[in-house]
C-alpha atoms as a PDB file:
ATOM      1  CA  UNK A   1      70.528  82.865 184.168  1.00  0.00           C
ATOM      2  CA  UNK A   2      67.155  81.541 184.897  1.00  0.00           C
ATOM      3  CA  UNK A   3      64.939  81.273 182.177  1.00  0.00           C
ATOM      4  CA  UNK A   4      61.114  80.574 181.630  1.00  0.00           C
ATOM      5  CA  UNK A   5      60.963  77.308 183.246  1.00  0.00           C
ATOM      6  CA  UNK A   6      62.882  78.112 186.156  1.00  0.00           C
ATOM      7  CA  UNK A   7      61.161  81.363 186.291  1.00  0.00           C
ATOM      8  CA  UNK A   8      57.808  79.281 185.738  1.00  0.00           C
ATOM      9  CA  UNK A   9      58.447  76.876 188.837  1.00  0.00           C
ATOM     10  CA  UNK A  10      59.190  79.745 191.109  1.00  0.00           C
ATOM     11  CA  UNK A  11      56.382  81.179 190.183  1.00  0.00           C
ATOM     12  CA  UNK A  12      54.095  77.620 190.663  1.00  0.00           C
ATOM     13  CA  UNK A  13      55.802  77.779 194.237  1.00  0.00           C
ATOM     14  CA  UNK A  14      55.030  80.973 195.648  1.00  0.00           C
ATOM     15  CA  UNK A  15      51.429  80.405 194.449  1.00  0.00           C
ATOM     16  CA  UNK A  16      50.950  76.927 196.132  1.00  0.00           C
ATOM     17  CA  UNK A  17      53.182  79.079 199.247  1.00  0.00           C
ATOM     18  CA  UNK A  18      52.500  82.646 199.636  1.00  0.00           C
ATOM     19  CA  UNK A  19      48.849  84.019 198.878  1.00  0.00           C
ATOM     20  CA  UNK A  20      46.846  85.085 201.978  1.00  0.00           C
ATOM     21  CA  UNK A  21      49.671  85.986 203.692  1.00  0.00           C
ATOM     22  CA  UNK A  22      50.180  89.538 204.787  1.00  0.00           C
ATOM     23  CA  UNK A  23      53.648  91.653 204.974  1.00  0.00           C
ATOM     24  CA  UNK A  24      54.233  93.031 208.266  1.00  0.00           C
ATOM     25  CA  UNK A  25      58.153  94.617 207.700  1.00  0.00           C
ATOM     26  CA  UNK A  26      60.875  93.771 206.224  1.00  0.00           C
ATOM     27  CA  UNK A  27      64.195  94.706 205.827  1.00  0.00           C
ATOM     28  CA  UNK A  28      66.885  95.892 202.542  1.00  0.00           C
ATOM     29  CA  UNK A  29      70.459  94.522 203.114  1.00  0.00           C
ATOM     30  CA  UNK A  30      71.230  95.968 199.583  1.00  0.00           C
ATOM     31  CA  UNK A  31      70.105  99.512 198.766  1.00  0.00           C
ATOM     32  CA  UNK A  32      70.846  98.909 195.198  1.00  0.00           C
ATOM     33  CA  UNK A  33      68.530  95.803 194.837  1.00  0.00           C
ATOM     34  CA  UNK A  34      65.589  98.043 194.804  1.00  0.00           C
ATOM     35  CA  UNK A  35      64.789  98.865 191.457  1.00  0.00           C
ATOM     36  CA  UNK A  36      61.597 101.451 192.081  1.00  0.00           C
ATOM     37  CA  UNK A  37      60.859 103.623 194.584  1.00  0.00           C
ATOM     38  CA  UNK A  38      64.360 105.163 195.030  1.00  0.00           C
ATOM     39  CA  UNK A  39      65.148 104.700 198.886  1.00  0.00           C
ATOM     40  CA  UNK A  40      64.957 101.093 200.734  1.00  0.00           C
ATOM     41  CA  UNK A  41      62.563 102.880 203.141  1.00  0.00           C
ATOM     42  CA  UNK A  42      59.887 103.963 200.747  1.00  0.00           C
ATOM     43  CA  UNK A  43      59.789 100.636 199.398  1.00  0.00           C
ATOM     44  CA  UNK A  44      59.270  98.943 202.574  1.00  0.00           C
ATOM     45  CA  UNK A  45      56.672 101.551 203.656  1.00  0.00           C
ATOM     46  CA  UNK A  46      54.812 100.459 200.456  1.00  0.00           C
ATOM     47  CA  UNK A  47      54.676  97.178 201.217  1.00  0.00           C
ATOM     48  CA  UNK A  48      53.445  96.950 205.052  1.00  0.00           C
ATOM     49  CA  UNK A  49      49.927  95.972 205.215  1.00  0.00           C
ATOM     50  CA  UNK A  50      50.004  94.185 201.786  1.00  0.00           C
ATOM     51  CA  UNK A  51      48.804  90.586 200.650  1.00  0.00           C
ATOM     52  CA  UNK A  52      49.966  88.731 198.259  1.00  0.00           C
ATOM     53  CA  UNK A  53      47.181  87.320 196.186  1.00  0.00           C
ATOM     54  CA  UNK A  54      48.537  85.640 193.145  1.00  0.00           C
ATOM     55  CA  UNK A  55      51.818  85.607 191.162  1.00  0.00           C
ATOM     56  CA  UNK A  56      52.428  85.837 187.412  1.00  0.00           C
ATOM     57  CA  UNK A  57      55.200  85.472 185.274  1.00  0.00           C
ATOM     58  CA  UNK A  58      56.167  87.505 182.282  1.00  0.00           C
ATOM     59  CA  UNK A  59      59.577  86.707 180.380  1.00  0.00           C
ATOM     60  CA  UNK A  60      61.513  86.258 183.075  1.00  0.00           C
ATOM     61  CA  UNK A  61      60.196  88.709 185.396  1.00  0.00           C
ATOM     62  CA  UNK A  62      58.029  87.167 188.206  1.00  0.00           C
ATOM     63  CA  UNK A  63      55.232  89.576 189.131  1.00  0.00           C
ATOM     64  CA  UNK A  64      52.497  89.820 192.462  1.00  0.00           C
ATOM     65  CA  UNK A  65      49.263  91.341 192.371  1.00  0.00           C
ATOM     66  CA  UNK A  66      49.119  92.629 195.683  1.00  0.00           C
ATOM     67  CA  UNK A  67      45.898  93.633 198.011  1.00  0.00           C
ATOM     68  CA  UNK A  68      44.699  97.489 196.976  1.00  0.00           C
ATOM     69  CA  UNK A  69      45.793  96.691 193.634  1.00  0.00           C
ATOM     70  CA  UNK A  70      49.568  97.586 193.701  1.00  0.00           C
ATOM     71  CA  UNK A  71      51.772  94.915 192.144  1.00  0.00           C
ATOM     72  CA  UNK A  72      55.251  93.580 193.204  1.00  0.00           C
ATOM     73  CA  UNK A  73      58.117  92.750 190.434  1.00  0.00           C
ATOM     74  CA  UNK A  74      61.176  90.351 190.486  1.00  0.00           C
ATOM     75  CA  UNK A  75      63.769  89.772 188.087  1.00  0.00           C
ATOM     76  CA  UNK A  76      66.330  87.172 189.063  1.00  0.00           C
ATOM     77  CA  UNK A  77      68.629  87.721 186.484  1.00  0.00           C
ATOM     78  CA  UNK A  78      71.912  85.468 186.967  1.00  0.00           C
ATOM     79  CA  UNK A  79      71.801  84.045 190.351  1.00  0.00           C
ATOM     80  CA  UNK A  80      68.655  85.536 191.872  1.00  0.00           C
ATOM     81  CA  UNK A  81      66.411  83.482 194.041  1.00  0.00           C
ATOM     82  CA  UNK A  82      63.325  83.994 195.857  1.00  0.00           C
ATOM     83  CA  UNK A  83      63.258  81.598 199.022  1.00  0.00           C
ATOM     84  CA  UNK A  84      59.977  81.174 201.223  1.00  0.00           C
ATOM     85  CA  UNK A  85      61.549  80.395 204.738  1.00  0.00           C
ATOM     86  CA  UNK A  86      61.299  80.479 208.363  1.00  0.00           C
ATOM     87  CA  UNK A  87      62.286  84.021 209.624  1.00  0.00           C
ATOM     88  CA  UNK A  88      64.289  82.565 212.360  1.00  0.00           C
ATOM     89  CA  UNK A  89      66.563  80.710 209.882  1.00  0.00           C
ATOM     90  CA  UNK A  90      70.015  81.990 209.169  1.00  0.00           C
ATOM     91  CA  UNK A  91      70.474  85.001 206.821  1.00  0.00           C
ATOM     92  CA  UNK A  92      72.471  84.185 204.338  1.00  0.00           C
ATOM     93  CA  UNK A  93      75.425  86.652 203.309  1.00  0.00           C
ATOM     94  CA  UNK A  94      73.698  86.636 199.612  1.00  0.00           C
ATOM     95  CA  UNK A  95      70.592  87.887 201.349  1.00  0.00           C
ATOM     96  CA  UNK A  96      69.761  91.301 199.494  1.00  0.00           C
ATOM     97  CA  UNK A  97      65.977  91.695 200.601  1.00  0.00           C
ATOM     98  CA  UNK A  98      63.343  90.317 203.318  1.00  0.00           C
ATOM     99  CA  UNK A  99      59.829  90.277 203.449  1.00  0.00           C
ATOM    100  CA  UNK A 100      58.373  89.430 206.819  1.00  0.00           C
ATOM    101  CA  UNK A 101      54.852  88.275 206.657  1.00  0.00           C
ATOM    102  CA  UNK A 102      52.544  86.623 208.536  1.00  0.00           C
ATOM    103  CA  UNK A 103      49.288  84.780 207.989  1.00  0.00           C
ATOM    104  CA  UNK A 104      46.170  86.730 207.963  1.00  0.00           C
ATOM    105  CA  UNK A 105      43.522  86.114 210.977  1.00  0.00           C
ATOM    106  CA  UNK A 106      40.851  85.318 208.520  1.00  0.00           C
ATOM    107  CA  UNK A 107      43.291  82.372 206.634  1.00  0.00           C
ATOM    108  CA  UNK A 108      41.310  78.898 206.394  1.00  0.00           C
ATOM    109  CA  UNK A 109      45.122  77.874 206.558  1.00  0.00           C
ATOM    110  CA  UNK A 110      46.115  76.305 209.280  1.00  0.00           C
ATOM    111  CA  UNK A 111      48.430  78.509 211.137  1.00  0.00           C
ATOM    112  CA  UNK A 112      52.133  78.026 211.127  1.00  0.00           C
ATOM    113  CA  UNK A 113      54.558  77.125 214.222  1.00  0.00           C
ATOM    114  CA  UNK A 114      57.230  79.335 212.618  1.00  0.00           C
ATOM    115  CA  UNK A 115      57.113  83.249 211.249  1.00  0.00           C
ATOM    116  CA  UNK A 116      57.661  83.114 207.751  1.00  0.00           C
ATOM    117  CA  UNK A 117      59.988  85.397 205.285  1.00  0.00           C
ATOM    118  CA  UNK A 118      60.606  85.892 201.749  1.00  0.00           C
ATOM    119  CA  UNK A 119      64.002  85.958 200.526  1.00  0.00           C
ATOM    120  CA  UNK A 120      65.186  87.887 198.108  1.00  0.00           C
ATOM    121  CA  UNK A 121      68.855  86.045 197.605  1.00  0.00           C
ATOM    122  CA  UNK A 122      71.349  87.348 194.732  1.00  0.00           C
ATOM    123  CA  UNK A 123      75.181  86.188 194.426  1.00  0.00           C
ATOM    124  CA  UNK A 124      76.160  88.394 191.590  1.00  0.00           C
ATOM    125  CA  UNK A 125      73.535  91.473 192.839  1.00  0.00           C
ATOM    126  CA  UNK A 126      72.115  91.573 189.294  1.00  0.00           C
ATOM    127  CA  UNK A 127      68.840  91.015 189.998  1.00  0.00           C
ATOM    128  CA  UNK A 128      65.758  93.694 190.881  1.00  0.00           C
ATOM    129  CA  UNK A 129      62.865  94.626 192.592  1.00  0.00           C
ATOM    130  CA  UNK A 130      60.341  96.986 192.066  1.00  0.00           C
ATOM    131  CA  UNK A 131      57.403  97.802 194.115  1.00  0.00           C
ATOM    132  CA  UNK A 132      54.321  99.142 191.330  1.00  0.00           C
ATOM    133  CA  UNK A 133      51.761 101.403 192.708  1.00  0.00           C
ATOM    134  CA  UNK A 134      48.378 101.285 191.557  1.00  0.00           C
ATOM    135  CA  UNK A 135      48.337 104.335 189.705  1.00  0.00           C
ATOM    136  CA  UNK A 136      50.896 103.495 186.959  1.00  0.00           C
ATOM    137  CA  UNK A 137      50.861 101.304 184.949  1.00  0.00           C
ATOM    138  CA  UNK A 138      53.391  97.796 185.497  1.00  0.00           C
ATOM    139  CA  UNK A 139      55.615  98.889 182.032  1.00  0.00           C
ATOM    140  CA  UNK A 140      55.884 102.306 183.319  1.00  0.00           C
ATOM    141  CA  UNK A 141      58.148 100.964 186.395  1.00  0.00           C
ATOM    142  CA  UNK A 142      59.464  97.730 184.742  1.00  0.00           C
ATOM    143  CA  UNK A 143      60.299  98.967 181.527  1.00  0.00           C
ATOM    144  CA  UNK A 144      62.143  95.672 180.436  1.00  0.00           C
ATOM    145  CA  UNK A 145      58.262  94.277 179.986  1.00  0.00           C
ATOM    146  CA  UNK A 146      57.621  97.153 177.365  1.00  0.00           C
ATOM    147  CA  UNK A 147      59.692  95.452 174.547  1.00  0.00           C
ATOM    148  CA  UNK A 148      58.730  91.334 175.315  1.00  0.00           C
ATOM    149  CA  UNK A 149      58.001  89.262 172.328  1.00  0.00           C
ATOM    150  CA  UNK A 150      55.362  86.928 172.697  1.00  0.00           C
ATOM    151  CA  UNK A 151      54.971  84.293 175.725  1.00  0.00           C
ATOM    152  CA  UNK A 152      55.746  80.351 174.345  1.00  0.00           C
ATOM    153  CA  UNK A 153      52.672  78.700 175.019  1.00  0.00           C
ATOM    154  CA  UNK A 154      50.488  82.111 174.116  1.00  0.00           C
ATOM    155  CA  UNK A 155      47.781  80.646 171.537  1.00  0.00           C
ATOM    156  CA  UNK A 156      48.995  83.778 169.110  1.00  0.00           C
ATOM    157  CA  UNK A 157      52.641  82.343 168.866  1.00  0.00           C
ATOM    158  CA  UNK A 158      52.154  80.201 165.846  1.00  0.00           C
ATOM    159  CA  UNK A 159      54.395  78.595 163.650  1.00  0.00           C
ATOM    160  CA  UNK A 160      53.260  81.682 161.183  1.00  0.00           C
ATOM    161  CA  UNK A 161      53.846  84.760 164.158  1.00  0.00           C
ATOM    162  CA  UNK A 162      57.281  83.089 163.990  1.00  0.00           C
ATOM    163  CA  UNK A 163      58.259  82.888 160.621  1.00  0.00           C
ATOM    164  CA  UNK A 164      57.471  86.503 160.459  1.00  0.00           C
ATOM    165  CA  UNK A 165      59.522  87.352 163.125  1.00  0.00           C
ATOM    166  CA  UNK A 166      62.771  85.333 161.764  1.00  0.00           C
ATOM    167  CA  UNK A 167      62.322  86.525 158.221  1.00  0.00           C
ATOM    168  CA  UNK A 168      63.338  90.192 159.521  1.00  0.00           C
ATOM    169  CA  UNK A 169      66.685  88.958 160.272  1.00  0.00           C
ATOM    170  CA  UNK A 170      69.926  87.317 158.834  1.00  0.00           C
ATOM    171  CA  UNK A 171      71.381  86.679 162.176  1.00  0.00           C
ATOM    172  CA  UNK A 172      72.013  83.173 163.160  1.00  0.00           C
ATOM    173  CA  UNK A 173      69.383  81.534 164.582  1.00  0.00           C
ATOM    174  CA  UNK A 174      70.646  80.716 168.233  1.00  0.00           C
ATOM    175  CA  UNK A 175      71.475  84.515 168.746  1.00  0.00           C
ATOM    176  CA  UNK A 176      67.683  85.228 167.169  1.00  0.00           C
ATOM    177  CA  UNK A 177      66.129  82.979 169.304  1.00  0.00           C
ATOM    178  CA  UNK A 178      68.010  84.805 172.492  1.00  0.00           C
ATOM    179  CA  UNK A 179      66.131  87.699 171.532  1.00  0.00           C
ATOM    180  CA  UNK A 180      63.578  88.423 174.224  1.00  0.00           C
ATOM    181  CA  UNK A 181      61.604  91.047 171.726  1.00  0.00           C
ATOM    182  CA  UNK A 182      61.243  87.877 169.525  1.00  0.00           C
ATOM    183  CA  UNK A 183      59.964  85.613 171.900  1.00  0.00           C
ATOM    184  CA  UNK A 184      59.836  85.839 175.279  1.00  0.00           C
ATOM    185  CA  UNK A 185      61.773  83.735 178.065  1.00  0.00           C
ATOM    186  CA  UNK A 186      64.221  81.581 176.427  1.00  0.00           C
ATOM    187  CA  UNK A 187      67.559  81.397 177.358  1.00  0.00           C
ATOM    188  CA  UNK A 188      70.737  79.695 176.129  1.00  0.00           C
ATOM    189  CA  UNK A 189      70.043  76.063 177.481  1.00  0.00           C
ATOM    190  CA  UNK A 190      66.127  76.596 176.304  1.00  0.00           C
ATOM    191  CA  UNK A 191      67.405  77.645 172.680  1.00  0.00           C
ATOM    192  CA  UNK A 192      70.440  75.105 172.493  1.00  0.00           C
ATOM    193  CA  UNK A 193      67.513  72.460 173.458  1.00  0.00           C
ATOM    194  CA  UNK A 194      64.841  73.518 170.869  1.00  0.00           C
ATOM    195  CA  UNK A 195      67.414  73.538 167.953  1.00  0.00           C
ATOM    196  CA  UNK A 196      68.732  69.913 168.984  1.00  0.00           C
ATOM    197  CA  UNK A 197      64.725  68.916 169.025  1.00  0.00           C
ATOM    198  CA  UNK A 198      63.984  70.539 165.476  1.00  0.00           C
ATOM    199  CA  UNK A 199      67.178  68.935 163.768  1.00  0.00           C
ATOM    200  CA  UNK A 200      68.561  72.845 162.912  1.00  0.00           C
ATOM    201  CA  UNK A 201      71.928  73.914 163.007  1.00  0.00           C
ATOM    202  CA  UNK A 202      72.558  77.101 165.299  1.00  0.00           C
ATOM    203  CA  UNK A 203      74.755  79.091 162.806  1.00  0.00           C
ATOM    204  CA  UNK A 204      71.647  79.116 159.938  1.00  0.00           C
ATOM    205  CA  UNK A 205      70.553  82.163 159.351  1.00  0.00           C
ATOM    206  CA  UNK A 206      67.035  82.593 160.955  1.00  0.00           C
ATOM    207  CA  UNK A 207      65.385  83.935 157.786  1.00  0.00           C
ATOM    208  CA  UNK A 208      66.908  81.232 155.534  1.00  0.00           C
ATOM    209  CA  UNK A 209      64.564  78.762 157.371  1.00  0.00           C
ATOM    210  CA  UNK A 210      62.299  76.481 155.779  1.00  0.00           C
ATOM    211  CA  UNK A 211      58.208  76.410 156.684  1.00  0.00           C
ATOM    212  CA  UNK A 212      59.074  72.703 157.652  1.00  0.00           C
ATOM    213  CA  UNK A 213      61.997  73.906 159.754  1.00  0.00           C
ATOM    214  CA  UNK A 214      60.066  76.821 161.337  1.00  0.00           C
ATOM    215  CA  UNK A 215      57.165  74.600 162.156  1.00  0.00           C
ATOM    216  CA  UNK A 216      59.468  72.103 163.263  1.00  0.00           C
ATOM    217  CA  UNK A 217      61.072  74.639 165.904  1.00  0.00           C
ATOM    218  CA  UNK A 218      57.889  75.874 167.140  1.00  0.00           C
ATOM    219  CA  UNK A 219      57.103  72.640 168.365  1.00  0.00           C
ATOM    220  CA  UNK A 220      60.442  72.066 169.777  1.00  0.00           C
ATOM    221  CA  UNK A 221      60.637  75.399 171.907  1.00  0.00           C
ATOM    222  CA  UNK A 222      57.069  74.467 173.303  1.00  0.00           C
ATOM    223  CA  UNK A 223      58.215  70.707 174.348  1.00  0.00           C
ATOM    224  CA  UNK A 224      61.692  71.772 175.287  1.00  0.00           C
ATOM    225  CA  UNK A 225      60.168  74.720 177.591  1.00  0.00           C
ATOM    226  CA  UNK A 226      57.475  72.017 179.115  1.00  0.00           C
ATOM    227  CA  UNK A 227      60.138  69.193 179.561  1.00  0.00           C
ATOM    228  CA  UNK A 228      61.815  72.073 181.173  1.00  0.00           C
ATOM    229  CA  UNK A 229      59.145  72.887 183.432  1.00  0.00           C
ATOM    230  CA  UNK A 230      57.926  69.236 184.360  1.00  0.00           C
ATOM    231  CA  UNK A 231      61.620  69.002 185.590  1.00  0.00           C
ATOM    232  CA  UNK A 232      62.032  71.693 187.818  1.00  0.00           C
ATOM    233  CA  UNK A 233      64.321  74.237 185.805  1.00  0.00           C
ATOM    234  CA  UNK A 234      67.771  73.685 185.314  1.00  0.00           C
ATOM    235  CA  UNK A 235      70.746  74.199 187.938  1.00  0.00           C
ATOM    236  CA  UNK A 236      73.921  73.890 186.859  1.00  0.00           C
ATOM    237  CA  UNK A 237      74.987  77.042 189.302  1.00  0.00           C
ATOM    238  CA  UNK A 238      72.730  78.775 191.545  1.00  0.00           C
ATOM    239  CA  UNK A 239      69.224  78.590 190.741  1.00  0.00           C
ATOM    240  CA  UNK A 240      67.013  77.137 193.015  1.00  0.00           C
ATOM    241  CA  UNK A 241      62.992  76.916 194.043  1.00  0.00           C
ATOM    242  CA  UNK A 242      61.567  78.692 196.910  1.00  0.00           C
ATOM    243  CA  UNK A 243      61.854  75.650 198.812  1.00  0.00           C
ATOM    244  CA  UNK A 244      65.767  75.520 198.463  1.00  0.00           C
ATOM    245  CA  UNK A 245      65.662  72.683 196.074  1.00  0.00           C
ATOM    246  CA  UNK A 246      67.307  72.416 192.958  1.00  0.00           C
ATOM    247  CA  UNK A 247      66.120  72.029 189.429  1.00  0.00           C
ATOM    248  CA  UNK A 248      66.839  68.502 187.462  1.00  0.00           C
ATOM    249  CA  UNK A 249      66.259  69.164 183.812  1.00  0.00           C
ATOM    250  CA  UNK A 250      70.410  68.850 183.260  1.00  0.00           C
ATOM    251  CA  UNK A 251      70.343  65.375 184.365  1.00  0.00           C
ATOM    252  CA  UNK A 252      68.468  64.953 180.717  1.00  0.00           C
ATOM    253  CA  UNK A 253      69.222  67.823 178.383  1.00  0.00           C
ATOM    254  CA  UNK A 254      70.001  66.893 174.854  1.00  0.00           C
ATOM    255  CA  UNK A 255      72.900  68.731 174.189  1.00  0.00           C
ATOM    256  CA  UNK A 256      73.342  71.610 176.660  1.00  0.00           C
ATOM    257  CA  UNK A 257      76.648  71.153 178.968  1.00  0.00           C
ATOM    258  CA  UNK A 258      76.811  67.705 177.310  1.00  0.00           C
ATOM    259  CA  UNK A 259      79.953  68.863 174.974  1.00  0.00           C
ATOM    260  CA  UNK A 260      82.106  65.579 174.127  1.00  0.00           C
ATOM    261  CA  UNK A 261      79.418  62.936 175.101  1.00  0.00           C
ATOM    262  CA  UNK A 262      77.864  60.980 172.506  1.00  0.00           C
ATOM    263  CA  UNK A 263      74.364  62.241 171.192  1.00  0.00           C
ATOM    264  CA  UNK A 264      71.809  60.107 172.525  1.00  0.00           C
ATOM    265  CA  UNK A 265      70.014  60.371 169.111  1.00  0.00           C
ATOM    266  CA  UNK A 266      73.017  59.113 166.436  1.00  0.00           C
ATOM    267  CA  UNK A 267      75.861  58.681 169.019  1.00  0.00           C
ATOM    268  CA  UNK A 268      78.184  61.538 167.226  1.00  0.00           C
ATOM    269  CA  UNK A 269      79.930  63.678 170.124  1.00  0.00           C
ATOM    270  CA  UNK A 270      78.269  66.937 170.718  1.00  0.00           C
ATOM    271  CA  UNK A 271      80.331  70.072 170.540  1.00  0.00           C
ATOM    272  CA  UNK A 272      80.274  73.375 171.899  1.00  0.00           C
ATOM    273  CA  UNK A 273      81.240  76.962 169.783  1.00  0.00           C
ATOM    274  CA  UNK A 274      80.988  80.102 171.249  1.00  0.00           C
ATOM    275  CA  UNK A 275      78.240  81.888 169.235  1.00  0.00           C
ATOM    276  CA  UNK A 276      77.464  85.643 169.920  1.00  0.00           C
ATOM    277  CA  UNK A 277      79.686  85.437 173.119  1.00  0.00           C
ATOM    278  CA  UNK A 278      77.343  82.515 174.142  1.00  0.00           C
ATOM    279  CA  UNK A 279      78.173  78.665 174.437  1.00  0.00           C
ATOM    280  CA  UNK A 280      76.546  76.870 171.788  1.00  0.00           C
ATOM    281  CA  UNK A 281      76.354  72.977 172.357  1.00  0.00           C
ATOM    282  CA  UNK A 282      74.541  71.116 169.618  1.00  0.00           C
ATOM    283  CA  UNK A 283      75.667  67.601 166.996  1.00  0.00           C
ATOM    284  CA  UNK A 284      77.229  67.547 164.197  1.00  0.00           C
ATOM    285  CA  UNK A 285      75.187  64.945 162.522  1.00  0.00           C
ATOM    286  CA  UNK A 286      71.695  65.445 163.889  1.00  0.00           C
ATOM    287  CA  UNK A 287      71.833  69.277 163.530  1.00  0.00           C
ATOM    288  CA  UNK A 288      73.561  69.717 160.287  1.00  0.00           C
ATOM    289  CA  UNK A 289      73.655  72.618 158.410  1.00  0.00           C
ATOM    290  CA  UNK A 290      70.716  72.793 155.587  1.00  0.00           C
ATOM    291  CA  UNK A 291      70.027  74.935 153.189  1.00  0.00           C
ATOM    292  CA  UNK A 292      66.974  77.358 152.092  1.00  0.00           C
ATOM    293  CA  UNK A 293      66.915  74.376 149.257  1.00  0.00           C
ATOM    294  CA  UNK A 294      66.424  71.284 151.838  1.00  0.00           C
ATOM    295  CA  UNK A 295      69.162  69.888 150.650  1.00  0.00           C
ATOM    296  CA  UNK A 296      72.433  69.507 152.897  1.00  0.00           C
END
């Protein structure tokens, strides 16, 4: 599933990509993609006439403010990708929505050859779209942003907003950190990756850690999220940028799909347990387990 960085680079993409440019039609190959208004035809009524004008990301979810103030939202989920494209390329038979659009007359861009599209791709048809009128408010038609912990690199997520949040539960600290009400946007490479950077073992209860170990993590989700990010994302399936291009933060994760390779840290071979139904890679040596005491 894509998580904040790969959500992040999309988002850096359609920015650089998209704003100015006007929807003209469109067309829904799957009904069921479409999140909010009910029918494929309302939602592509809404949109005509719209400009994009700049993209955000929240979590996961990948939201447009769109001209007359309505908004646009996109979550990938597993194997979602948005694609900015040439219309007259091949649809793909993962293709779920398309957004024509063309540049507007009053652009300073210099006009393309080629009409453009955005893709709405999806292999496993998990992922939704929501159109968001003006009148209500974005959590009202996205729900899933009503219950969002705190963004990574907002200046209130402190090594002391943290601790708070993991002293409220016993649960290990992997599954915690998975937890998009606890912080928002980290997935299960992101959280094996920040728990290999801050030397903790992923089976520690969250409120057993220390303030050195909390303080320790914060740091590590902020560097492993930016590493993450200054890499492209991760693809070691699907995900892609809205070029096509795939994400090269595997080629130098610590520990995630890295099980029986040496550590690059002590040279111990990393393992991988399942963990809340999730793979958990991490080492045996660098990440082992300590207690509330310091001691191992």
């Amino acid at each position: 599933m894509p998580e904040l960085p790969e959500v992040e680079t999309v988002r850096i993409g359609l920015n650089q990509n998209t704003l100015g440019w006007q929807i003209e039609g469109g067309e829904v190959l799957l009904p069921r993609a479409i999140a909010y208004p009910d029918h494929p035809e309302a939602f592509l009524a809404a949109m005509l006439g719209q400009e994009f004008t700049e993209w955000q990301r929240r979590g996961k979810y990948l939201i447009a403010s769109l001209s007359k103030g309505h908004k646009l939202g996109v979550h990938l989920r597993m194997t979602g990708s948005l694609l900015w494209c040439d219309r007259h390329e091949p649809v793909g038979k993962h293709t779920r929505v398309r957004l024509f659009v063309k540049e507007k007359t009053s652009s300073k861009k210099q006009k393309t050859s080629h009409p453009k599209e955005l893709r709405f791709d999806d292999q496993r048809t998990f992922g939704k779209v929501w159109w968001v009128p003006s009148d209500q408010p974005t959590e009202s038609v996205i729900t899933g942003l009503q219950k969002l912990g705190l963004e990574p690199f907002d200046p209130e997520f402190t090594p002391a907003h943290l601790s708070t949040k993991l002293s409220r539960s016993g649960r290990p600290i992997k599954t915690v950190l998975l937890d998009q009400e606890i912080v928002a946007g980290i997935g299960n490479i992101y959280a094996d990756e920040s728990l290999f950077l801050s030397k903790i073992h992923p089976q520690l209860p969250a409120n057993s850690l220390t303030s050195a170990q909390v303080e320790a993590l914060h740091q590590a989700i902020i560097r492993a999220l930016s590493d993450g990010i200054a890499k492209g994302g991760t693809t070691f399936s699907s995900f892609q940028n809205i070029a096509g291009i795939k994400g090269n933060y595997i080629d130098t994760a610590w520990v995630f799909r890295r099980t029986g390779q040496p550590c690059n840290i002590c040279g111990t071979t990393i393992i991988r347990i399942k963990l809340g139904g999730r793979s958990t890679h991490f080492c045996p040596q660098c990440q082992s387990a300590i207690a509330k005491d310091g001691k191992n």
